[in-house]
Protein backbone atom coordinates (compact mmCIF):
# COMPACT_ATOMS: atom_id res chain seq x y z
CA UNK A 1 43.96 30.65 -12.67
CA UNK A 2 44.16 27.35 -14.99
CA UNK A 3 43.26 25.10 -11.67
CA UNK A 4 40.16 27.29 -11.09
CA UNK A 5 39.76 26.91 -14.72
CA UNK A 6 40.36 23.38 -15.36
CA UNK A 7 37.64 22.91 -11.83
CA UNK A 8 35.07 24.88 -13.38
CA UNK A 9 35.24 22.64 -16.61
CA UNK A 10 35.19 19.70 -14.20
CA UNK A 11 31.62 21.21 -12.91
CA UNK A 12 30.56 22.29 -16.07
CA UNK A 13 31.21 19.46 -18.26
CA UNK A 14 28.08 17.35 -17.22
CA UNK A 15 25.68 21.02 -18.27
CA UNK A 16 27.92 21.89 -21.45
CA UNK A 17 27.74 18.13 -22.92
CA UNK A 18 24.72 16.33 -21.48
CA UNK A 19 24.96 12.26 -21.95
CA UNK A 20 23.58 10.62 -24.31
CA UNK A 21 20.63 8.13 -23.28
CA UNK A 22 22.70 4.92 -22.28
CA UNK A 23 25.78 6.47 -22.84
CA UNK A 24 28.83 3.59 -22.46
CA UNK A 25 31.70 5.25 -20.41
CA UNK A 26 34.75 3.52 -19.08
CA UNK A 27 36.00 4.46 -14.90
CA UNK A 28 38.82 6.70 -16.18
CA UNK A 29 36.48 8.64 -18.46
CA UNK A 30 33.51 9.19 -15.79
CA UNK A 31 36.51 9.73 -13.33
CA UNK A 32 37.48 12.85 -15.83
CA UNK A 33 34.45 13.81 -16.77
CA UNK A 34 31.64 13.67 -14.03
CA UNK A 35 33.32 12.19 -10.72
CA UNK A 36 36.63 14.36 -10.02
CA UNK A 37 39.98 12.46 -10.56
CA UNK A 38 41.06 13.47 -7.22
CA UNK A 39 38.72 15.11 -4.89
CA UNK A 40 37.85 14.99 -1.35
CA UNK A 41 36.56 11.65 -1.57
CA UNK A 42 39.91 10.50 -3.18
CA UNK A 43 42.25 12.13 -0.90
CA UNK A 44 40.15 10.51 2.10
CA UNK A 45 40.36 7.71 0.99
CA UNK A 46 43.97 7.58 -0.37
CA UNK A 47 45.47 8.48 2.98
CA UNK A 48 43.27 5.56 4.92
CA UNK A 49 44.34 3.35 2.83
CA UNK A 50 47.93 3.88 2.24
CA UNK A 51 48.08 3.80 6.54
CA UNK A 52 48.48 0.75 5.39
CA UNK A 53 51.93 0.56 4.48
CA UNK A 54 53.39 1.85 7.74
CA UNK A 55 52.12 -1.59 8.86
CA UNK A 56 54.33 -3.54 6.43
CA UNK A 57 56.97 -0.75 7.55
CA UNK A 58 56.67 -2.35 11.03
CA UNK A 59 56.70 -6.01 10.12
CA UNK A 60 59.62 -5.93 7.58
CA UNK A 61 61.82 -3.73 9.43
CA UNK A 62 61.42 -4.36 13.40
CA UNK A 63 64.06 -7.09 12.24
CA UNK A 64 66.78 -4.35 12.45
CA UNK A 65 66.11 -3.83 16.10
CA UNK A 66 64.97 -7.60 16.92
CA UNK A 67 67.87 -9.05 15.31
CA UNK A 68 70.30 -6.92 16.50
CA UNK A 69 73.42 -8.20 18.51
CA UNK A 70 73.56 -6.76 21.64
CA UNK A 71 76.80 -4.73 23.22
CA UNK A 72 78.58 -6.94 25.89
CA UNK A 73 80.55 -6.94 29.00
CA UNK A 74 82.48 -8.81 31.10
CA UNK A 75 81.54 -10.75 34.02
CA UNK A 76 83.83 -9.55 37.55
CA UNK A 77 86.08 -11.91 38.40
CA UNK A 78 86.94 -13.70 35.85
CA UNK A 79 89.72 -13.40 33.07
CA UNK A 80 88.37 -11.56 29.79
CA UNK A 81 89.40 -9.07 27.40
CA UNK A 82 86.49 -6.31 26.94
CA UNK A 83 88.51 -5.53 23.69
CA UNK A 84 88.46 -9.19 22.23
CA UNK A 85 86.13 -11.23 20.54
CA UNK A 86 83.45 -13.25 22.66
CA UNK A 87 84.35 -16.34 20.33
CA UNK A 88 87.70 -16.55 21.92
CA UNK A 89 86.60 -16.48 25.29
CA UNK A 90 84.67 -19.11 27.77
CA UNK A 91 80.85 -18.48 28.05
CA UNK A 92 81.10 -18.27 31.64
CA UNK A 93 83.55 -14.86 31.63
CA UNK A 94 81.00 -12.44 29.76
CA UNK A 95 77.30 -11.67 29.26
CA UNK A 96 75.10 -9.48 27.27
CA UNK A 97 74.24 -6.23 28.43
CA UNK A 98 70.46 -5.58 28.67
CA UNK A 99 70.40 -9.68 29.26
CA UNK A 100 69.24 -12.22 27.09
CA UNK A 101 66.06 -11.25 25.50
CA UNK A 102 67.16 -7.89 24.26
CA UNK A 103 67.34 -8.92 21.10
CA UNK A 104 67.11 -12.97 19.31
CA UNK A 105 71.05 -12.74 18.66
CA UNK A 106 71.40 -12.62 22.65
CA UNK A 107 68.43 -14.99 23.23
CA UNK A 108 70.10 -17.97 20.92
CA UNK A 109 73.63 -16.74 20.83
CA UNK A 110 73.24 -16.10 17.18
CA UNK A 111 77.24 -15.23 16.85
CA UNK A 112 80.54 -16.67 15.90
CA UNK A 113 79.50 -19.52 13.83
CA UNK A 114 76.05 -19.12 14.14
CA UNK A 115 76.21 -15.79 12.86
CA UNK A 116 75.02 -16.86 9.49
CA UNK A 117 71.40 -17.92 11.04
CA UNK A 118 70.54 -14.00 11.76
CA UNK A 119 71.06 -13.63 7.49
CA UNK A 120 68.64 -16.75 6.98
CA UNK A 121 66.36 -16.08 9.03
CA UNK A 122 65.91 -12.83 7.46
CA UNK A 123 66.06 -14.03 3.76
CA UNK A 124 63.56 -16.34 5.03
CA UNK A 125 61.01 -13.36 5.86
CA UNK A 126 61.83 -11.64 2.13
CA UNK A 127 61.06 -15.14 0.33
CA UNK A 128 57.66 -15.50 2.12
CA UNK A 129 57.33 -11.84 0.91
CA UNK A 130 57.58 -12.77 -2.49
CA UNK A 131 55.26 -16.01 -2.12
CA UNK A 132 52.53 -13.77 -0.25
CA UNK A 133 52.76 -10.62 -3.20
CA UNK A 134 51.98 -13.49 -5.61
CA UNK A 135 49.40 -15.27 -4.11
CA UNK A 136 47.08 -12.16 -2.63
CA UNK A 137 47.54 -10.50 -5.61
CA UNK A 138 45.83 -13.29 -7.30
CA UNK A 139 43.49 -13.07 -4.45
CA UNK A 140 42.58 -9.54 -4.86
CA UNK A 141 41.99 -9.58 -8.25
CA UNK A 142 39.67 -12.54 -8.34
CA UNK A 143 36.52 -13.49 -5.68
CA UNK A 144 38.16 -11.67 -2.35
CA UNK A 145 38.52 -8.50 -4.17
CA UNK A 146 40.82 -5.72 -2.55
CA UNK A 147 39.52 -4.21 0.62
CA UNK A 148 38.83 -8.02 1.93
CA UNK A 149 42.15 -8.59 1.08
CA UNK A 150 44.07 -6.08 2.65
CA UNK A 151 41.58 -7.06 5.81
CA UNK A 152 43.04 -10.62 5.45
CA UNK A 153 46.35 -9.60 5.34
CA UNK A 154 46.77 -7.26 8.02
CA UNK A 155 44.98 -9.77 10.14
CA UNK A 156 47.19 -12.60 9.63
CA UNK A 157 50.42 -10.57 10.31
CA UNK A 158 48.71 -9.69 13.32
CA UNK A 159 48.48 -13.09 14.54
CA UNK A 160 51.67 -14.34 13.30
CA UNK A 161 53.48 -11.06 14.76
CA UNK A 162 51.43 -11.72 17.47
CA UNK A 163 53.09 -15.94 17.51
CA UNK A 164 56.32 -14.33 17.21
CA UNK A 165 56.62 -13.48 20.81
CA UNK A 166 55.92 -17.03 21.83
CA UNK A 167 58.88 -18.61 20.16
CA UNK A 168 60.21 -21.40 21.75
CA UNK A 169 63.32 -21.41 19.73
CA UNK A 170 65.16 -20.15 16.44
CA UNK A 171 63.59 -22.40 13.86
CA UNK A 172 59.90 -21.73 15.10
CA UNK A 173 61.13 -18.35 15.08
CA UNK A 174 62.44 -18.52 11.48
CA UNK A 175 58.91 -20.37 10.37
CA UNK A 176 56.91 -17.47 11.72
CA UNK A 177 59.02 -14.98 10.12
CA UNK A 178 58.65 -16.66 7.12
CA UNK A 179 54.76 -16.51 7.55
CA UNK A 180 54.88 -12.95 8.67
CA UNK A 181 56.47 -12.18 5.64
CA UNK A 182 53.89 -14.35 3.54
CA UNK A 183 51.08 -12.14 4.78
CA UNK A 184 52.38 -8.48 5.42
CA UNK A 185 54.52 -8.44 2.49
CA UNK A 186 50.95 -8.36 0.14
CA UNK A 187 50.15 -5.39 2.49
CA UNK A 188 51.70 -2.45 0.59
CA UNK A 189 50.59 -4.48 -2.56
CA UNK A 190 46.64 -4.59 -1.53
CA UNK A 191 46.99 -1.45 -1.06
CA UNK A 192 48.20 0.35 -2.99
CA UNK A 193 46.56 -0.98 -5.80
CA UNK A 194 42.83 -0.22 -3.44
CA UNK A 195 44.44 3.64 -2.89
CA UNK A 196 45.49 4.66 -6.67
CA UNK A 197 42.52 2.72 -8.52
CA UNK A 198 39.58 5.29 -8.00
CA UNK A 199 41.89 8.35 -8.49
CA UNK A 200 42.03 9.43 -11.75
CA UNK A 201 44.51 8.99 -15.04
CA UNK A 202 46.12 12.01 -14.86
CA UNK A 203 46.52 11.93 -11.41
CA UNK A 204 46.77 8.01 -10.48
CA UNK A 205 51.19 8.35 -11.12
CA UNK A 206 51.79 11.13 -8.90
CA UNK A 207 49.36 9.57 -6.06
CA UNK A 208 51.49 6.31 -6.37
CA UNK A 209 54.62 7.51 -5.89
CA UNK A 210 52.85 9.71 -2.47
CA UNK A 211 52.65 6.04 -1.21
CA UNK A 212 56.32 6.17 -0.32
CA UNK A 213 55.78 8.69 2.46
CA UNK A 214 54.01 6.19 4.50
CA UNK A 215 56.37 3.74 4.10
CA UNK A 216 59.50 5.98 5.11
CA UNK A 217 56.89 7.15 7.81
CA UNK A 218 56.63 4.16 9.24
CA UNK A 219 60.05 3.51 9.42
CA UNK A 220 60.89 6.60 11.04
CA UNK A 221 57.98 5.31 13.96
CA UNK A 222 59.28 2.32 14.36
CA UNK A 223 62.43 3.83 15.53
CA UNK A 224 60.88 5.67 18.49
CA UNK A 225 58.73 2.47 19.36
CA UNK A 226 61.99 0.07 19.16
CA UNK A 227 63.52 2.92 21.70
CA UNK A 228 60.96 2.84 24.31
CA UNK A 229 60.41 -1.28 23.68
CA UNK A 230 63.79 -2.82 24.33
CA UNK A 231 63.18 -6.47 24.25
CA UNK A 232 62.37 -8.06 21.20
CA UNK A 233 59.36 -10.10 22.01
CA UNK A 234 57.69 -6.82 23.79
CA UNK A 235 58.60 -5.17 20.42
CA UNK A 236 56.92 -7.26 17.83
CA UNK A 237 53.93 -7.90 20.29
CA UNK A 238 53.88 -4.07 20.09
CA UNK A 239 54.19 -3.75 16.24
CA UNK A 240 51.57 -6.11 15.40
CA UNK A 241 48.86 -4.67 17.37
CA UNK A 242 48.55 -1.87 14.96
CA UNK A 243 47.30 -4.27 12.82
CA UNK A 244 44.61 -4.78 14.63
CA UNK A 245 44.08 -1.15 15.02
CA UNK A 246 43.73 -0.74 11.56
CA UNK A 247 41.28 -3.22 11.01
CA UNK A 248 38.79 -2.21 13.74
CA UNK A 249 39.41 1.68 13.00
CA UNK A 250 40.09 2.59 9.82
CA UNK A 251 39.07 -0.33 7.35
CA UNK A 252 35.01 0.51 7.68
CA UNK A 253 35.84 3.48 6.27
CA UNK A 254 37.68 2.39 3.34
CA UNK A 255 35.72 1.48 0.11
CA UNK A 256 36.32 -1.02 -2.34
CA UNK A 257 37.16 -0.52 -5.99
CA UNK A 258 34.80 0.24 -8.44
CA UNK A 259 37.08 -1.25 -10.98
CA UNK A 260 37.22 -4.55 -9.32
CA UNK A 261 33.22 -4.50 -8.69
CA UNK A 262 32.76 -3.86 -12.21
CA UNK A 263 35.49 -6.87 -13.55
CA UNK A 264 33.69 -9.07 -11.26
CA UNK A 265 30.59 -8.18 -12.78
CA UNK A 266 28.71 -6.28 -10.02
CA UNK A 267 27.68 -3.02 -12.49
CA UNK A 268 24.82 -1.63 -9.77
CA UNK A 269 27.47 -1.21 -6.95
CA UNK A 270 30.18 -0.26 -9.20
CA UNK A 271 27.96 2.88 -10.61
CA UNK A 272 26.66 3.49 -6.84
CA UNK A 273 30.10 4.06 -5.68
CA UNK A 274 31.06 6.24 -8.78
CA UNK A 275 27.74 8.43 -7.90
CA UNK A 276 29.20 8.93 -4.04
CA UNK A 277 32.31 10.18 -5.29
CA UNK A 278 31.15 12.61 -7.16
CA UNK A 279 28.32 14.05 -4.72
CA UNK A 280 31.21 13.65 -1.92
CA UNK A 281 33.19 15.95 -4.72
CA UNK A 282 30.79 18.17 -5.52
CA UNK A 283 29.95 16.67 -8.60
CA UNK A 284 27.05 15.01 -9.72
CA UNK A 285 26.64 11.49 -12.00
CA UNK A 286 23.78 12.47 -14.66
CA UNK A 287 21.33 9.78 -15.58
CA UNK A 288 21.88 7.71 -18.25
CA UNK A 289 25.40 6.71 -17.62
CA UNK A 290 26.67 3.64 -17.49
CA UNK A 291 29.30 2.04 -16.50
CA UNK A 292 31.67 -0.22 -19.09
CA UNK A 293 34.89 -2.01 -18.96
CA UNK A 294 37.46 -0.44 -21.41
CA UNK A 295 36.57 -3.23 -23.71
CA UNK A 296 33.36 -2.73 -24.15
CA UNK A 297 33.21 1.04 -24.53
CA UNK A 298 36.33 0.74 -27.26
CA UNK A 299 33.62 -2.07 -28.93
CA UNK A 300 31.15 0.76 -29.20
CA UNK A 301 33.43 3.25 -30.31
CA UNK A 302 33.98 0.96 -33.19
CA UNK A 303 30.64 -0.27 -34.14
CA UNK A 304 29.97 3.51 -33.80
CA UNK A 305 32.33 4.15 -36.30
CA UNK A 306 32.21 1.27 -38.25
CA UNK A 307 35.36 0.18 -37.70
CA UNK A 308 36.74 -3.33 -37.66
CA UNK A 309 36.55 -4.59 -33.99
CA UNK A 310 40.02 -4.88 -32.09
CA UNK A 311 40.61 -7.23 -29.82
CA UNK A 312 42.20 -6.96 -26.87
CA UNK A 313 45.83 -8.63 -26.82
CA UNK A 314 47.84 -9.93 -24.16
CA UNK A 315 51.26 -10.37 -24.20
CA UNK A 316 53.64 -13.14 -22.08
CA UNK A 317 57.04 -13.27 -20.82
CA UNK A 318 57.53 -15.20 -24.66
CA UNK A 319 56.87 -12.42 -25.75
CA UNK A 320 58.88 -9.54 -24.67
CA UNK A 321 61.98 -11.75 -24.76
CA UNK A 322 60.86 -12.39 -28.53
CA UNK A 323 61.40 -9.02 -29.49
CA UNK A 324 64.39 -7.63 -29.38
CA UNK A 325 63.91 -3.96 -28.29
CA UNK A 326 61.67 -5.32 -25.26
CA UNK A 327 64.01 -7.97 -24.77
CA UNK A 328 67.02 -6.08 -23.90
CA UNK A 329 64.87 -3.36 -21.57
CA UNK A 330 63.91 -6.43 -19.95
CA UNK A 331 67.85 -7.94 -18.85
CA UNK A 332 68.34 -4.01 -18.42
CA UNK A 333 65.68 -3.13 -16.07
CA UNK A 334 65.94 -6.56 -14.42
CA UNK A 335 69.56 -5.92 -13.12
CA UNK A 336 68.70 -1.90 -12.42
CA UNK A 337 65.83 -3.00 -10.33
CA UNK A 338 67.85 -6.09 -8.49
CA UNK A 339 71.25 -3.64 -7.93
CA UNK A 340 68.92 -0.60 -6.43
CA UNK A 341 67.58 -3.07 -4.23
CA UNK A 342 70.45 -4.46 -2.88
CA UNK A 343 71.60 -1.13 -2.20
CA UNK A 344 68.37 0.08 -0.29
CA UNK A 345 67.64 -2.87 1.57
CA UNK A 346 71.21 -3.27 2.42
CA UNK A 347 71.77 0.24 4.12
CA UNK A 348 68.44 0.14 5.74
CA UNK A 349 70.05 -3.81 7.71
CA UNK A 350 73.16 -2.56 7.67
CA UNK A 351 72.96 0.09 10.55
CA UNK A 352 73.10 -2.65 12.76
CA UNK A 353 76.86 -2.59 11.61
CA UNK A 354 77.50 1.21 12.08
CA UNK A 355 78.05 1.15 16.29
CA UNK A 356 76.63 4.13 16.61
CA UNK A 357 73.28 4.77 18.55
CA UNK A 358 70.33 2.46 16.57
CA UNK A 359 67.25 4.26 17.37
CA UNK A 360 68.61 7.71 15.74
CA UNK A 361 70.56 6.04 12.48
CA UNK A 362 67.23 4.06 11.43
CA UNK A 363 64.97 7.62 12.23
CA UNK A 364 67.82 9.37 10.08
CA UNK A 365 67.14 7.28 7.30
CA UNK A 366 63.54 6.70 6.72
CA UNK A 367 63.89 10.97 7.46
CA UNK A 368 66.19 11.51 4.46
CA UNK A 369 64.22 9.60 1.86
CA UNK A 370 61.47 11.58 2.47
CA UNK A 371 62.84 14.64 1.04
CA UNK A 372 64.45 12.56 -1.92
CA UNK A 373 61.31 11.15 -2.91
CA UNK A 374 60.29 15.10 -3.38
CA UNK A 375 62.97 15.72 -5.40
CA UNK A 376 62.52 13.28 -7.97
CA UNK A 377 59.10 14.20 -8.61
CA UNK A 378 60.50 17.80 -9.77
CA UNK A 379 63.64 17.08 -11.46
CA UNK A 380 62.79 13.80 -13.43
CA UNK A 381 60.32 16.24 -15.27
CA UNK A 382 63.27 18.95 -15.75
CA UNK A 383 66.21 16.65 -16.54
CA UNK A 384 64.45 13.26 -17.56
CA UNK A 385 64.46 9.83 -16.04
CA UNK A 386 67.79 8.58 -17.29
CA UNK A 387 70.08 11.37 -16.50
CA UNK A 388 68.31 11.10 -12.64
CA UNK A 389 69.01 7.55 -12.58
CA UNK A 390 72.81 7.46 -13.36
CA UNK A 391 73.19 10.46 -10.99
CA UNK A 392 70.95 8.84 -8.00
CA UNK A 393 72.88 5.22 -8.40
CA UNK A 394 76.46 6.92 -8.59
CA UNK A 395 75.99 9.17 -6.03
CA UNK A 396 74.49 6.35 -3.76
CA UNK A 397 77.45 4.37 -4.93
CA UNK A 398 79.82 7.50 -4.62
CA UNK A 399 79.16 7.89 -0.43
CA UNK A 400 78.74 4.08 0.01
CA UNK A 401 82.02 3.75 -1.56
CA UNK A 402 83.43 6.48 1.28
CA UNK A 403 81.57 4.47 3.59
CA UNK A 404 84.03 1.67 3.27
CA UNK A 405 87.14 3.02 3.40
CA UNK A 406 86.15 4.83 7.02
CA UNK A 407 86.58 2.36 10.48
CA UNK A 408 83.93 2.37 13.35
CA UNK A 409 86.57 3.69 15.83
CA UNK A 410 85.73 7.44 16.96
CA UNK A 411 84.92 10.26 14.31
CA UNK A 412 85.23 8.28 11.75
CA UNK A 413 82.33 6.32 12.86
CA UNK A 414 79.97 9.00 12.68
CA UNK A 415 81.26 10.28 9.56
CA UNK A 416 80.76 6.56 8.31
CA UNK A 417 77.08 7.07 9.61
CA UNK A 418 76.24 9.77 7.69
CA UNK A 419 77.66 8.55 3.99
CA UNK A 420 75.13 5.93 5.17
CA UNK A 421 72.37 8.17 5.59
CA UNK A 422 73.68 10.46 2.52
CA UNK A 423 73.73 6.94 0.10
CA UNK A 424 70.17 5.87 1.48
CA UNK A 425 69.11 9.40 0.38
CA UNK A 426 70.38 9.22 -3.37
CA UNK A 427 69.35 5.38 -3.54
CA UNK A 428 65.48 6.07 -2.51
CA UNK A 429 65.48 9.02 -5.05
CA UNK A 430 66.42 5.83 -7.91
CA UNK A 431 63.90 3.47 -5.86
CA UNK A 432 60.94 6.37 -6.11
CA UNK A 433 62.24 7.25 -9.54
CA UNK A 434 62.19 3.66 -10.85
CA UNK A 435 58.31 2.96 -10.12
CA UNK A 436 57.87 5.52 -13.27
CA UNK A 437 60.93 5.05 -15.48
CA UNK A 438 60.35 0.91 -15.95
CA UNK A 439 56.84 1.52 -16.61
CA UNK A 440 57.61 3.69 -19.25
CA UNK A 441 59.92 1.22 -20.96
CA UNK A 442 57.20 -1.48 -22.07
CA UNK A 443 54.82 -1.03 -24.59
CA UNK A 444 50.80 -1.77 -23.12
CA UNK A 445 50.53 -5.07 -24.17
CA UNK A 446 53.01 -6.49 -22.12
CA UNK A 447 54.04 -3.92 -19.45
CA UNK A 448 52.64 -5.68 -16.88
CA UNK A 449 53.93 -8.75 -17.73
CA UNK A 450 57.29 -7.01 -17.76
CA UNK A 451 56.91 -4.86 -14.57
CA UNK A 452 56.53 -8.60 -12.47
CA UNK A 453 59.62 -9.86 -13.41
CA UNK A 454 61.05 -6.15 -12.12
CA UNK A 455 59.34 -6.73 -8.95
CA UNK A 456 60.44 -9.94 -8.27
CA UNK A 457 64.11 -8.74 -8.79
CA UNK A 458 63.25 -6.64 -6.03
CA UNK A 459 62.31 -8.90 -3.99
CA UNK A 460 65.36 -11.26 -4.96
CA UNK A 461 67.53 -8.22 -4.31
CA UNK A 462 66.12 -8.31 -0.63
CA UNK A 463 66.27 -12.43 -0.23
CA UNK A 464 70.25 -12.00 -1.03
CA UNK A 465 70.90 -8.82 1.02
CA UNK A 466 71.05 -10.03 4.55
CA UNK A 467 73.56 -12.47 3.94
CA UNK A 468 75.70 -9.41 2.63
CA UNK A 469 74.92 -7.55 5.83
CA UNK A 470 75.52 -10.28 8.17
CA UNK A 471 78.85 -10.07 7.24
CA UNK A 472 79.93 -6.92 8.75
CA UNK A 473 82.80 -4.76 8.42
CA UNK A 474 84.26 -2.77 5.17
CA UNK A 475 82.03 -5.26 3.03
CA UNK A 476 78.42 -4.54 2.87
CA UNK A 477 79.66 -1.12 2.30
CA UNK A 478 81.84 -1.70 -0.71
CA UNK A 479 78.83 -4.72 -1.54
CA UNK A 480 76.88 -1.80 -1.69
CA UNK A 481 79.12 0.80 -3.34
CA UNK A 482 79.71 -1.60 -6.53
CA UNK A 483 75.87 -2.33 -7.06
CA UNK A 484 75.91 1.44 -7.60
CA UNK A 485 78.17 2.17 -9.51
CA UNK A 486 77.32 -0.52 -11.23
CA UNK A 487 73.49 0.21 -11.89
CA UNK A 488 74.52 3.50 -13.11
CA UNK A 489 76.80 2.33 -16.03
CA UNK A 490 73.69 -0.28 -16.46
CA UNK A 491 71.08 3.14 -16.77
CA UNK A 492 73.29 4.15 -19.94
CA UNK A 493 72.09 1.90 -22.15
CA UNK A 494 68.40 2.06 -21.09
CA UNK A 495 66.28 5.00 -23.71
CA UNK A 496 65.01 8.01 -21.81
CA UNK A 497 61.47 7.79 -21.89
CA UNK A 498 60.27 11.75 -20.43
CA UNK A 499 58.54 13.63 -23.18
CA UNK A 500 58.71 10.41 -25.34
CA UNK A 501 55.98 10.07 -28.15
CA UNK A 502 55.40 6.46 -26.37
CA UNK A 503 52.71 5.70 -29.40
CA UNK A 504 54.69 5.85 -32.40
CA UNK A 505 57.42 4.61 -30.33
CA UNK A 506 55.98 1.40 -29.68
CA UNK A 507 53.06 0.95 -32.46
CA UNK A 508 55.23 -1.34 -34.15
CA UNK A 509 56.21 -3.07 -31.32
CA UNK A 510 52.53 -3.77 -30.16
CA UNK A 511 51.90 -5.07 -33.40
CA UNK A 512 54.45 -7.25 -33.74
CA UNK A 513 54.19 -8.48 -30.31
CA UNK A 514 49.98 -8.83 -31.55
């Protein structure tokens, strides 16, 4: 009864309080009040768009299956040990089993004391990653705007997925990767932002965190593709052509933001889109209306009221360091973000490690965060954001912990596998959970500010992780099971922000910051 309620106030609200002539309204407000903040038009739009991140799925995870090392055997009639290590033994008495170009371990003979250059040359990927987030999402937000820059994108880790497969050897290899990672990892980040900016403010958190399906979605494809394509220049041919897919079918159909026509400017197409969405809802955009950045319409609150203008204020990294509240959330949420990362990317590389069958392990995984990712939407409302945090990170910790102390030698191995699976489950439930908690923990004027040093200890978490990996053994286990337990004791001394009276919390930050 309150949702048929709260609709029929939705439909109502433009006959119950007509605008006034000229009327100044920000996108939020005619989002609430005339448009729908998620209708059909939203949703449509929302799942076109996030499509999108199963694509950066594909390119930043077919490494698991491309970079794997291969199983072995030995050659008849000659002397070798199937139970050894290749690294003792000639060249000539063993060879790979699926031959060479199964994966770019057996293609290069990326082992013994080589090993090291499967961890670089996935680092390498994660750091063009980070270079490609930065510079597209400049891009986006200036004179490409964000539909022609997920467009670009997608299209460039095409063609360099596409390059891949021509490789002539391991450093061409590595510079591709590193420009595959330059352009697809600014995917997810073009667009999401495109996705959650026309939904509206009530709504815009919960369709955010929704964009995690699609990643864990795409995971869980890649695993069937990887099974059916066995060689690893077949495979990343294969996972780059969805790119192309994407662009030919679904990107017409995908609009641009109103938000970014009306920064840039471009009022007339900004209020035309805003009127579609609302016919498209059932709604309709009165005359009258118009269209205002946030600035603006607070302006004319003021003059309205005559109150002294307030100008907007923007806050630097100077600045939340400055103060000592923000400063300390900052180190806090820093080393959260960096440990959860470690521990996510590092049990989504390391099944490589497990020796039990690939395809299923990686399917396993992307299948259990999907049901974590529910889960903290409904408790962190019950219990809070902290006490979800410390539990996620130690119980991650807790079963990557067990993890170590089992061998890959029989049952063990499979119970090894699924403390894998179980801490990949409680570490995507902090990963999901995090994307609300550290927004939470910055005052307005300099959240943002704050929330891109978070994401680039993200992204730092991922550079580092591979090496860790590479490794093999007891250790990326116990790597993993200290970052943990670790990130839990860290969540202690962070506030709990659920039900928080953020204003009065941080009015005297915001003007002190000011």
């Amino acid at each position: 009864m309150a949702a048929i309620s709260s609709l029929s106030d939705d439909l109502l609200s433009p006959i119950l309080s007509p605008p006034s002539k000229n009327e100044k309204i920000c996108i939020d407000n005619m989002l609430q009040k005339y448009c729908g903040e998620f209708g059909k038009w939203q949703m449509k739009h929302f799942i076109l768009t996030s499509l999108a991140w199963a694509l950066q799925a594909f390119h930043s995870m077919v490494m698991i299956f491309t970079d794997r090392e291969p199983d072995w055997k030995c050659v008849s009639g000659t002397e070798c040990s199937a139970g050894g290590s290749v690294c003792s033994m000639s060249p000539e008495s063993w060879e790979w089993i699926g031959g060479k170009t199964a994966s770019t371990v057996s293609e290069w003979n990326l082992i013994c004391g080589d090993k090291f250059k499967v961890g670089l040359v996935q680092a390498v990927f994660f750091v063009g990653c980070t270079i490609g987030a930065g510079v597209f999402g400049h891009l986006s937000d200036s004179y490409l705007g964000r539909k022609r820059s997920l467009t670009v994108v997608c299209a460039l880790s095409a063609i360099f997925g596409c390059l891949t497969t021509l490789s002539p050897n391991y450093w061409i290899y590595v510079l591709l990767r590193l420009l595959t990672g330059f352009s697809s990892g600014a995917v997810g980040l073009c667009a999401f932002v495109l996705a959650t900016e026309p939904v509206g403010p009530s709504k815009r958190g919960t369709a955010g965190l929704c964009t995690f399906y699609f990643f864990s979605g795409g995971i869980a494809i890649l695993s069937g593709i990887a099974y059916i394509f066995q060689t690893w220049r077949t495979l990343y041919m294969v996972t780059s052509i969805p790119s192309i897919l994407y662009i030919v079918l679904v990107l017409p159909f995908i609009s641009e933001s109103p938000r970014w026509y009306l920064v840039r400017g471009r009022i007339k197409e900004a209020t035309t889109l805003m009127a579609t969405i609302a016919s498209f809802n059932g709604n309709h955009l009165p005359e009258g209306v118009v269209l205002a950045l946030d600035e603006e319409v607070l302006n004319a609150k003021n003059e309205t009221n005559d109150l002294d203008s307030v100008d907007a204020q923007a806050g630097s990294i100077i600045d939340v360091i400055r103060h000592p509240a923000t400063r300390i959330r900052l180190i806090l949420a820093v080393a959260l973000n960096f440990l959860s990362s470690v521990v996510w990317y590092g049990l989504s590389l390391n099944v490589r490690n497990l020796e039990t069958n690939l395809y299923m392990n990686v399917f396993l995984n992307a299948v259990s965060e999907l049901p974590a990712f529910m889960l903290m939407a409904v408790l962190s409302v019950r219990f809070g954001r902290k006490p979800l945090t410390i539990g996620t990170m130690w119980f991650s910790g807790f079963f990557c912990f067990m993890g170590s102390l089992m061998s890959n030698v029989g049952v063990w191995k499979v119970i090894k596998m699924v403390c894998g699976v179980l801490g990949i489950f409680g570490i995507a439930g902090t990963y999901n959970l995090l994307f609300i908690y550290t927004t939470e923990l910055f005052p307005t004027v300099v959240r943002n500010t704050a929330l891109g040093s978070t994401a680039q200890a993200v992204q730092m978490g991922a550079i580092v992780v591979p090496f860790v990996v590479v490794l093999g053994g007891w250790l990326p286990f116990g790597v993993f099971a200290g970052c943990g337990i670790l990130g839990g004791i860290i969540a202690f001394y962070l506030p709990e922000t659920l039900n928080m009276p953020l204003y009065d919390t941080f009015k005297g930050l915001e003007a002190g910051l000011a």
